[in-house]
C-alpha atoms as a PDB file:
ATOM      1  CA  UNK A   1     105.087  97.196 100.745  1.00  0.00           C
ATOM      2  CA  UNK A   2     101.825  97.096  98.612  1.00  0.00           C
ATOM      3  CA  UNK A   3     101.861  96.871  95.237  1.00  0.00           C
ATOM      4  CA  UNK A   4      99.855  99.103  93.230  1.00  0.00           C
ATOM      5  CA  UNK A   5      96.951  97.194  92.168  1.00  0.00           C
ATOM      6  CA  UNK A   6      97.055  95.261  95.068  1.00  0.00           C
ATOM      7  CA  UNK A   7      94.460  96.837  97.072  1.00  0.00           C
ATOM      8  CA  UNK A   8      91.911  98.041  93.832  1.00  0.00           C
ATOM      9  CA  UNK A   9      88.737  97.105  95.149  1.00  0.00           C
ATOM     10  CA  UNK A  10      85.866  97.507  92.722  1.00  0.00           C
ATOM     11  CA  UNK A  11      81.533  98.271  92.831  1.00  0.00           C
ATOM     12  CA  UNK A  12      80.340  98.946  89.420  1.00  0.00           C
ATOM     13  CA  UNK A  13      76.482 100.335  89.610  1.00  0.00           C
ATOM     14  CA  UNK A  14      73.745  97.984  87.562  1.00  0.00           C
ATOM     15  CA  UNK A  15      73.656 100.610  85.540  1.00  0.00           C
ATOM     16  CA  UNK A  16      75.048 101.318  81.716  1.00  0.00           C
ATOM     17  CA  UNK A  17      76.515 104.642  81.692  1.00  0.00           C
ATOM     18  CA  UNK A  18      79.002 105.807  84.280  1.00  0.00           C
ATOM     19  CA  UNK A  19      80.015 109.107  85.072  1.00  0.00           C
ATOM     20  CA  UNK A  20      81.269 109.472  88.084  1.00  0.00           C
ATOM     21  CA  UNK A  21      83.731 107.503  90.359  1.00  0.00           C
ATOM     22  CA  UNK A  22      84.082 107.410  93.586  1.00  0.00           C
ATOM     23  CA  UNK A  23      88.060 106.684  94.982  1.00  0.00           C
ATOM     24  CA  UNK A  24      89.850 106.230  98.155  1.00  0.00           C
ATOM     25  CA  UNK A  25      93.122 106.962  97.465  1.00  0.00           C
ATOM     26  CA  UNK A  26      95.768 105.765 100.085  1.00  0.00           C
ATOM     27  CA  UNK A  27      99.200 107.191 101.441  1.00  0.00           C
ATOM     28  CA  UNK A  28     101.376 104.451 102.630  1.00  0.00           C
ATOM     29  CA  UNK A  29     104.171 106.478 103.386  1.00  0.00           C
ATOM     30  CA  UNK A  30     102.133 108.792 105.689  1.00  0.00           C
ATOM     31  CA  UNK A  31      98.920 106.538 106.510  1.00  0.00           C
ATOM     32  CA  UNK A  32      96.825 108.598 105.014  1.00  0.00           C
ATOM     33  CA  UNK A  33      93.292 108.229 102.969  1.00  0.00           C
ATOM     34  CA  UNK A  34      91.943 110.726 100.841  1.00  0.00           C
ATOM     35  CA  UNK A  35      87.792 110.153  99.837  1.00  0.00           C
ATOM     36  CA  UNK A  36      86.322 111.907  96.659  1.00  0.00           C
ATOM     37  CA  UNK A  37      84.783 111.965  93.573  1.00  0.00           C
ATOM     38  CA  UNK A  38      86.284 112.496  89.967  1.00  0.00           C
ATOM     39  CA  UNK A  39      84.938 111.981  86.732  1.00  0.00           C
ATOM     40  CA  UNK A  40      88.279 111.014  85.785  1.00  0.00           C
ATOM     41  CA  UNK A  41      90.126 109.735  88.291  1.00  0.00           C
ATOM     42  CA  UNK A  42      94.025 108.543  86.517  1.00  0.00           C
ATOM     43  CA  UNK A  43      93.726 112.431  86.286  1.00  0.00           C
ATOM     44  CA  UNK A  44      92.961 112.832  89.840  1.00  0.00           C
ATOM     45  CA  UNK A  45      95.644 110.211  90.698  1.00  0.00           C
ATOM     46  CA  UNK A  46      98.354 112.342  88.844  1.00  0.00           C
ATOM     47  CA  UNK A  47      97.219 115.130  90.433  1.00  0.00           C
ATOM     48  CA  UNK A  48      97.563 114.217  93.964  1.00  0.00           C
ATOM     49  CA  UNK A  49     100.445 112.501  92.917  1.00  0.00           C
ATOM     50  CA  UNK A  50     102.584 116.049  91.197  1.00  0.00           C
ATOM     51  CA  UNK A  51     101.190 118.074  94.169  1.00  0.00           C
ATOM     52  CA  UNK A  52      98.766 119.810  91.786  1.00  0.00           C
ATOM     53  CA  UNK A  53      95.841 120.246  94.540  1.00  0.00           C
ATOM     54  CA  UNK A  54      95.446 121.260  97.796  1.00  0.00           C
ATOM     55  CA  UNK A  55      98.140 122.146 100.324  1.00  0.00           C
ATOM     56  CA  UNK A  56      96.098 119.144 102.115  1.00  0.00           C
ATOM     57  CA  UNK A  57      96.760 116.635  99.658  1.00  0.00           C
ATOM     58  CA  UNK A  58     100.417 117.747  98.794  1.00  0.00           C
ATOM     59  CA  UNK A  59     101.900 116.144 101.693  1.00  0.00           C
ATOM     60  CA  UNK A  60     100.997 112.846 101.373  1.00  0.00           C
ATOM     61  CA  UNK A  61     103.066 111.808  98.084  1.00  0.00           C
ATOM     62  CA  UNK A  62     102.536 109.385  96.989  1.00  0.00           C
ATOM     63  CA  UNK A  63      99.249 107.804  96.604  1.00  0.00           C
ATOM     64  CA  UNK A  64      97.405 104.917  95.191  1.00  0.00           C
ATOM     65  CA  UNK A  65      93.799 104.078  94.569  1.00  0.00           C
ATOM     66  CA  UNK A  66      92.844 101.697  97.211  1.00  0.00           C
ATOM     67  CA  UNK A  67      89.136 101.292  96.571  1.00  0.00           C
ATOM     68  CA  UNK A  68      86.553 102.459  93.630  1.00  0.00           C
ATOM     69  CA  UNK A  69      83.043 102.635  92.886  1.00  0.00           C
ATOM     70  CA  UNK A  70      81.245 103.855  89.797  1.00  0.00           C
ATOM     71  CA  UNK A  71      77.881 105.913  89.663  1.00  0.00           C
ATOM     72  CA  UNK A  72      75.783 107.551  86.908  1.00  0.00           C
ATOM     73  CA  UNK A  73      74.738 110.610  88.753  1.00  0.00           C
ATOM     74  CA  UNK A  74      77.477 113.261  90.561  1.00  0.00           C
ATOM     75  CA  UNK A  75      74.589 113.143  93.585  1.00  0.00           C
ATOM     76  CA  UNK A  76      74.774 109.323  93.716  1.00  0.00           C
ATOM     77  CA  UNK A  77      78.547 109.259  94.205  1.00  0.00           C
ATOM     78  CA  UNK A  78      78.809 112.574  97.276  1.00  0.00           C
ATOM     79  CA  UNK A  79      75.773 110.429  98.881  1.00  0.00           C
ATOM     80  CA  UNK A  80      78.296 107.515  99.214  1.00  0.00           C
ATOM     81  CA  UNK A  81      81.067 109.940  99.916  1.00  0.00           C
ATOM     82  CA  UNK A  82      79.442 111.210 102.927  1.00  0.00           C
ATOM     83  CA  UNK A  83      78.743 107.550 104.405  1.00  0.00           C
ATOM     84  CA  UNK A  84      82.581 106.391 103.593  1.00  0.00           C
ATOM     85  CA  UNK A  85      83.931 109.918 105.503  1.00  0.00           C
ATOM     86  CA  UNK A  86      81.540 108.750 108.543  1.00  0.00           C
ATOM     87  CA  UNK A  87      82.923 106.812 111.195  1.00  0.00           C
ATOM     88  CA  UNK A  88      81.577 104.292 110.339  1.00  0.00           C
ATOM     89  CA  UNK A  89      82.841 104.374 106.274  1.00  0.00           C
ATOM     90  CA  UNK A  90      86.633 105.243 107.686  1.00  0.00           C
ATOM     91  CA  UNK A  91      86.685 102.463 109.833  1.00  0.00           C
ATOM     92  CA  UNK A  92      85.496 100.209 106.691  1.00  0.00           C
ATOM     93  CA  UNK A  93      88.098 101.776 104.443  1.00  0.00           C
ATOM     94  CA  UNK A  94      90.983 101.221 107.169  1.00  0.00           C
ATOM     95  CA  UNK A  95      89.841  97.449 107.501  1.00  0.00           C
ATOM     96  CA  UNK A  96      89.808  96.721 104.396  1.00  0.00           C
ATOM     97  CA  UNK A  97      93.762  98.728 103.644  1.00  0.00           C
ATOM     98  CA  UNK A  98      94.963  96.550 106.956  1.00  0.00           C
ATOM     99  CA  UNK A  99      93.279  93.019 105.538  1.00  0.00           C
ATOM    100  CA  UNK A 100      95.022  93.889 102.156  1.00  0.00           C
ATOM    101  CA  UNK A 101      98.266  94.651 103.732  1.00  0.00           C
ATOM    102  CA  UNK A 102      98.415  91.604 106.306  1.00  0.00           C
ATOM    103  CA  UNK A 103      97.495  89.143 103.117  1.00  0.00           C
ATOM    104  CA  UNK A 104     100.428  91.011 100.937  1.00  0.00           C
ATOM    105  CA  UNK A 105     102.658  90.379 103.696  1.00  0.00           C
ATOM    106  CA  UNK A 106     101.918  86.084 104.265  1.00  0.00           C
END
Protein backbone atom coordinates (compact mmCIF):
# COMPACT_ATOMS: atom_id res chain seq x y z
CA UNK A 1 0.00 0.00 0.00
CA UNK A 2 1.33 3.52 -1.02
CA UNK A 3 1.57 6.08 1.17
CA UNK A 4 0.27 9.34 0.33
CA UNK A 5 3.13 11.39 -0.59
CA UNK A 6 4.85 8.59 -1.78
CA UNK A 7 4.31 8.90 -5.36
CA UNK A 8 4.18 13.19 -5.54
CA UNK A 9 6.21 13.76 -8.41
CA UNK A 10 6.93 17.41 -9.11
CA UNK A 11 7.82 20.00 -12.55
CA UNK A 12 7.68 23.51 -11.48
CA UNK A 13 7.81 25.92 -14.81
CA UNK A 14 11.04 28.53 -14.87
CA UNK A 15 8.66 30.79 -14.41
CA UNK A 16 7.54 33.15 -11.20
CA UNK A 17 3.91 33.13 -11.05
CA UNK A 18 1.87 29.95 -11.18
CA UNK A 19 -1.58 29.55 -11.86
CA UNK A 20 -2.42 26.56 -12.93
CA UNK A 21 -1.54 22.89 -12.00
CA UNK A 22 -1.62 20.14 -13.73
CA UNK A 23 -2.44 16.59 -11.49
CA UNK A 24 -2.72 12.97 -12.04
CA UNK A 25 -4.61 11.80 -9.42
CA UNK A 26 -4.51 7.94 -8.79
CA UNK A 27 -7.12 5.25 -7.53
CA UNK A 28 -5.40 2.41 -5.92
CA UNK A 29 -8.32 0.70 -4.92
CA UNK A 30 -9.75 0.63 -8.49
CA UNK A 31 -6.48 1.29 -10.72
CA UNK A 32 -7.60 4.16 -11.89
CA UNK A 33 -5.92 7.71 -13.09
CA UNK A 34 -7.71 10.75 -13.45
CA UNK A 35 -5.63 13.78 -15.69
CA UNK A 36 -6.67 17.54 -15.27
CA UNK A 37 -6.12 20.85 -14.49
CA UNK A 38 -7.11 22.93 -11.29
CA UNK A 39 -6.09 26.11 -10.11
CA UNK A 40 -6.41 24.69 -6.81
CA UNK A 41 -5.94 21.36 -6.67
CA UNK A 42 -6.25 20.22 -2.38
CA UNK A 43 -9.75 21.51 -3.55
CA UNK A 44 -9.89 19.27 -6.43
CA UNK A 45 -8.46 16.42 -4.28
CA UNK A 46 -11.41 16.82 -1.74
CA UNK A 47 -13.61 16.91 -4.34
CA UNK A 48 -12.94 13.73 -6.04
CA UNK A 49 -12.39 12.48 -2.80
CA UNK A 50 -16.46 13.44 -1.16
CA UNK A 51 -17.86 12.41 -4.60
CA UNK A 52 -18.55 16.09 -5.37
CA UNK A 53 -17.91 15.72 -9.35
CA UNK A 54 -18.75 13.65 -11.95
CA UNK A 55 -20.61 10.34 -11.81
CA UNK A 56 -17.09 9.39 -13.57
CA UNK A 57 -14.97 10.32 -10.85
CA UNK A 58 -17.34 9.16 -7.96
CA UNK A 59 -16.44 5.66 -8.24
CA UNK A 60 -13.04 5.63 -7.77
CA UNK A 61 -12.79 6.76 -3.92
CA UNK A 62 -10.33 7.34 -2.94
CA UNK A 63 -7.64 9.15 -4.65
CA UNK A 64 -4.26 10.62 -4.31
CA UNK A 65 -2.14 12.98 -6.31
CA UNK A 66 0.39 10.89 -7.99
CA UNK A 67 2.15 13.43 -10.18
CA UNK A 68 2.06 17.49 -10.56
CA UNK A 69 3.21 20.14 -12.71
CA UNK A 70 2.78 23.88 -12.44
CA UNK A 71 2.11 26.42 -15.38
CA UNK A 72 1.41 30.17 -15.66
CA UNK A 73 -1.08 30.07 -18.43
CA UNK A 74 -4.58 27.72 -18.30
CA UNK A 75 -3.44 26.99 -22.26
CA UNK A 76 0.04 25.86 -21.14
CA UNK A 77 -1.31 23.29 -18.67
CA UNK A 78 -4.53 21.54 -21.32
CA UNK A 79 -1.43 21.51 -23.94
CA UNK A 80 0.34 19.10 -21.49
CA UNK A 81 -2.95 17.54 -20.58
CA UNK A 82 -3.57 16.43 -24.00
CA UNK A 83 0.06 14.79 -24.41
CA UNK A 84 -0.27 12.94 -20.78
CA UNK A 85 -4.07 11.52 -21.97
CA UNK A 86 -2.14 10.24 -25.28
CA UNK A 87 -0.89 6.90 -25.39
CA UNK A 88 1.96 7.74 -25.13
CA UNK A 89 1.47 10.21 -21.69
CA UNK A 90 -0.75 7.13 -20.05
CA UNK A 91 1.78 4.76 -20.57
CA UNK A 92 4.36 7.35 -18.85
CA UNK A 93 1.97 7.99 -15.99
CA UNK A 94 1.38 4.07 -15.43
CA UNK A 95 5.30 3.55 -15.41
CA UNK A 96 6.04 5.83 -13.29
CA UNK A 97 2.72 4.62 -10.50
CA UNK A 98 4.25 0.82 -11.08
CA UNK A 99 8.18 2.04 -10.43
CA UNK A 100 6.77 3.89 -7.30
CA UNK A 101 4.84 0.98 -6.13
CA UNK A 102 7.58 -1.85 -6.77
CA UNK A 103 10.25 0.58 -4.76
CA UNK A 104 7.47 1.04 -1.78
CA UNK A 105 7.19 -2.55 -1.70
CA UNK A 106 11.44 -3.60 -1.39
Amino acid sequence: ELENNDLISDRVSGRNIIRCRLSAIYSSSHSKIYIGQTDNLERRLFEHNNGLLSTYTKRYKPCQVVYKEDYETRSEALKREKQLKSQKGREFMWRMIKDKIAGSIR
